[in-house]
Protein backbone atom coordinates (compact mmCIF):
# COMPACT_ATOMS: atom_id res chain seq x y z
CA UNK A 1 86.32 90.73 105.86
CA UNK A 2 86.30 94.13 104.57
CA UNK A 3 88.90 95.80 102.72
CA UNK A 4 90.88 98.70 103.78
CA UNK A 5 90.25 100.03 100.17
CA UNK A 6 86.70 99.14 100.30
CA UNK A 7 86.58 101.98 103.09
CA UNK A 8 88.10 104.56 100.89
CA UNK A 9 85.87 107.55 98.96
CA UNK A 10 86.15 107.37 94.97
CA UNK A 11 87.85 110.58 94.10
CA UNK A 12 88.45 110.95 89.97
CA UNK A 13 87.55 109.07 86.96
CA UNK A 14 89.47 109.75 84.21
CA UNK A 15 87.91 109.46 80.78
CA UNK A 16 90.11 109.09 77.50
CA UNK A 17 88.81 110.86 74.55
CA UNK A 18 89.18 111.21 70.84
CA UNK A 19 88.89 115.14 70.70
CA UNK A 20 89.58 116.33 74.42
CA UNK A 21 88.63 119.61 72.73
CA UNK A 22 85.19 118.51 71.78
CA UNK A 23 84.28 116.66 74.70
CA UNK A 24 85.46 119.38 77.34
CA UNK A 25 82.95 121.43 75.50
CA UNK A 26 80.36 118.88 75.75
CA UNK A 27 80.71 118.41 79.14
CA UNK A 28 81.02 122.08 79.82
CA UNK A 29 78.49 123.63 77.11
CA UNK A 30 75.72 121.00 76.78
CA UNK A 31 76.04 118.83 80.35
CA UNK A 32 76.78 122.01 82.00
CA UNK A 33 79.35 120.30 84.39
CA UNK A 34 81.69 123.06 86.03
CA UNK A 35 85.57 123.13 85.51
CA UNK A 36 87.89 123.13 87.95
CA UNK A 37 91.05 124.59 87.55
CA UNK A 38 94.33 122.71 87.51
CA UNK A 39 97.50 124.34 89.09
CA UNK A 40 99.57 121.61 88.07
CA UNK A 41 99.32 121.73 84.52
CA UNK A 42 99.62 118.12 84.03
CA UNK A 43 96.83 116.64 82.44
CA UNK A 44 93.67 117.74 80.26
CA UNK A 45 90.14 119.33 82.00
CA UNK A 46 88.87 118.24 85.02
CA UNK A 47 84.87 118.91 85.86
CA UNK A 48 83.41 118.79 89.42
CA UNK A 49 81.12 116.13 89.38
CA UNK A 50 79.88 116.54 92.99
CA UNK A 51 81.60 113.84 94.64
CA UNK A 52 84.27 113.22 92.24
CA UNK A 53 86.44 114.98 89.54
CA UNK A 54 86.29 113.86 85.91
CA UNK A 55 89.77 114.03 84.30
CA UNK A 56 89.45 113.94 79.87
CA UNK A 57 92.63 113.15 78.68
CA UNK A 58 93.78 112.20 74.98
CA UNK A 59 92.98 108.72 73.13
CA UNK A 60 95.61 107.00 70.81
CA UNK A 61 94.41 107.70 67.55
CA UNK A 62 96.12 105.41 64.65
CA UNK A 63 98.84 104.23 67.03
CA UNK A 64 100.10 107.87 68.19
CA UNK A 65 99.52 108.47 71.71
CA UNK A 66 101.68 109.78 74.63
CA UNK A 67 102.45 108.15 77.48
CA UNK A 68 100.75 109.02 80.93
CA UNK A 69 103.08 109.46 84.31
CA UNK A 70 102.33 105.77 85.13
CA UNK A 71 103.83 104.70 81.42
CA UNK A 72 100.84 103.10 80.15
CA UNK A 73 99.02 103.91 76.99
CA UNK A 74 95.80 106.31 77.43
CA UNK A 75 93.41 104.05 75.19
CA UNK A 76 94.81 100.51 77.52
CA UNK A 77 92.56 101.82 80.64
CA UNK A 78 90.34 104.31 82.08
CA UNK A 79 91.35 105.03 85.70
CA UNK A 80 89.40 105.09 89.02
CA UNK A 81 90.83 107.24 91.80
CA UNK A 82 90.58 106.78 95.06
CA UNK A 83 92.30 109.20 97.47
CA UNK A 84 94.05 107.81 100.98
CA UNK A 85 93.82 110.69 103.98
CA UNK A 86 96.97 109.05 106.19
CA UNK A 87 98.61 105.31 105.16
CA UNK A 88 98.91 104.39 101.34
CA UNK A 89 100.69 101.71 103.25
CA UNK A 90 98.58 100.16 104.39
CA UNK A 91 96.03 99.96 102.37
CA UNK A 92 98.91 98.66 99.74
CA UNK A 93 99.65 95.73 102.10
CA UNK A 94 96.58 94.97 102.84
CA UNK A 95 96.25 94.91 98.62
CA UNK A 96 98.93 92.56 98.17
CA UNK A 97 98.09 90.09 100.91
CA UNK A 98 94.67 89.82 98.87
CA UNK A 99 96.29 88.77 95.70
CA UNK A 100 96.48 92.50 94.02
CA UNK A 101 99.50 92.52 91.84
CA UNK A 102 100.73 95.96 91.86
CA UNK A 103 102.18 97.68 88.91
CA UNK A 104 105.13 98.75 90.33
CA UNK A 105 106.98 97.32 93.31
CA UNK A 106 106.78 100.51 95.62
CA UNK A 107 104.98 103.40 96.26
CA UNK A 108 106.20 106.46 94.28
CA UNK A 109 106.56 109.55 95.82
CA UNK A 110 107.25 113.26 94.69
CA UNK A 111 105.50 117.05 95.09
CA UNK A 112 102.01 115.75 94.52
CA UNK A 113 102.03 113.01 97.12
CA UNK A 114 102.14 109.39 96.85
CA UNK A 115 101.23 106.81 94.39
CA UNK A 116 100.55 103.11 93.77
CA UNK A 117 98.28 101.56 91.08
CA UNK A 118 97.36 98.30 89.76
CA UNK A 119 95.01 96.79 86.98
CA UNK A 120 91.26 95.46 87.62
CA UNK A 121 90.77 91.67 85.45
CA UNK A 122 89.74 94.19 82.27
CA UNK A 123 92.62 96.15 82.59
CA UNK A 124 91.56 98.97 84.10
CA UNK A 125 93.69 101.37 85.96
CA UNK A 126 93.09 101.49 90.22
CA UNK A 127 94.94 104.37 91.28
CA UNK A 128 95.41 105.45 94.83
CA UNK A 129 96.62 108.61 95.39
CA UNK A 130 97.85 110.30 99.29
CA UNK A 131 98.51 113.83 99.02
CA UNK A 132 101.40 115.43 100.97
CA UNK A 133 101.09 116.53 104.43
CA UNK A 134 99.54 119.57 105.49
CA UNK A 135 102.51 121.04 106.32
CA UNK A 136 104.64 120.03 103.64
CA UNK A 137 105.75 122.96 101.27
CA UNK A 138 104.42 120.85 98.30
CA UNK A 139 100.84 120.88 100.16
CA UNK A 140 100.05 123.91 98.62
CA UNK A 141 99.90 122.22 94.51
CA UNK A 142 97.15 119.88 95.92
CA UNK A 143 95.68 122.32 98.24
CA UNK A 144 92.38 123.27 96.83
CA UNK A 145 92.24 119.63 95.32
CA UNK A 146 92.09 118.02 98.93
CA UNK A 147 89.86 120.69 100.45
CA UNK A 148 87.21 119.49 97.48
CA UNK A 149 87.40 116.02 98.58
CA UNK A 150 87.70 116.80 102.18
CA UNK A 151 84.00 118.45 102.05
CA UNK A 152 82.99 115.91 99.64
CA UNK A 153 84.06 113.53 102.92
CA UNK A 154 82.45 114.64 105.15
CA UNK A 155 78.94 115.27 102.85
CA UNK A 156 79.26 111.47 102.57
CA UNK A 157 80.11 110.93 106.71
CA UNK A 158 76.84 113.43 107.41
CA UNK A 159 74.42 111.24 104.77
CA UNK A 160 75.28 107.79 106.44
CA UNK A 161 74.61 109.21 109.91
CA UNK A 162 71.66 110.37 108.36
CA UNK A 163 70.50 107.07 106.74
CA UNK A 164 71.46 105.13 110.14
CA UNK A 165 69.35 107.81 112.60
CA UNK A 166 66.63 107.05 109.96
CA UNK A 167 66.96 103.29 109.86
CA UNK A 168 66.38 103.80 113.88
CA UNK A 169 63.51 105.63 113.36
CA UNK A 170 61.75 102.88 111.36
């Protein structure tokens, strides 16, 4: 049986680097990946990576470090995103009766939506993330965010009709 996360599109990787400095300008200068700009101010560059956003953020470096929203140490996980349009509820039950142990015991919830994570066997950070609603007044922090992913969405919708019409064909 499928998952209700297995269903959902892979929206940000962040990546943990020595010198964010010297990596944003490898990504930017040599990869030529374009920046997107952050109204919230909360974390280090982000680069469009077609489908999904690339977050660099800083790597503890002889034991000095600082903590992340979520408490845990930068260098103890890289994080996968994945964004939920309408019920991180359900898709958090549907977690937990697999086995997932969360990390915390409830969805959080302020300005920039809601959040729940939990660790892969290697310790890697799965983070879902549901913005607010439309027509919330904290909509408009996320705004240009969820319209990114939104086309990215529906891209993805367009190229499996596509396959399946061309599996038909055959």
């Amino acid at each position: 049986m499928s998952s209700l996360i297995g269903q959902l599109p892979l929206a940000a990787v962040w990546f943990y680097c020595k010198d964010v400095n010297q990596t944003e300008r490898f990504y930017k200068d040599i990869v030529g990946l374009k920046p997107i700009e952050d109204e919230s101010g909360e974390s280090g560059p982000h680069f469009d990576l077609g489908t999904i956003r690339l977050t660099l953020l800083p790597r503890v470096v002889d034991g000095t470090h600082q903590k992340n929203n979520g408490g845990e140490k930068p260098a103890d996980a890289q994080h996968l995103v994945f964004l939920v349009e309408s019920s991180i509820e359900a898709v958090y039950r549907d977690l937990v009766k697999r086995g997932v142990k969360m990390k915390a015991k409830k969805i959080a919830e302020d300005e920039m939506g809601k959040t729940i994570s939990f660790n892969d066997p290697d310790g890697h950070v799965i983070y879902l993330w549901q913005p607010p609603r439309k027509d919330s007044k904290d909509f408009k922090q996320v705004e240009k965010l969820v319209k990114h992913y939104e086309s990215i969405s529906r891209a993805l919708a367009d190229l499996r009709q596509y396959d399946e019409e061309a599996k038909e064909d055959n």
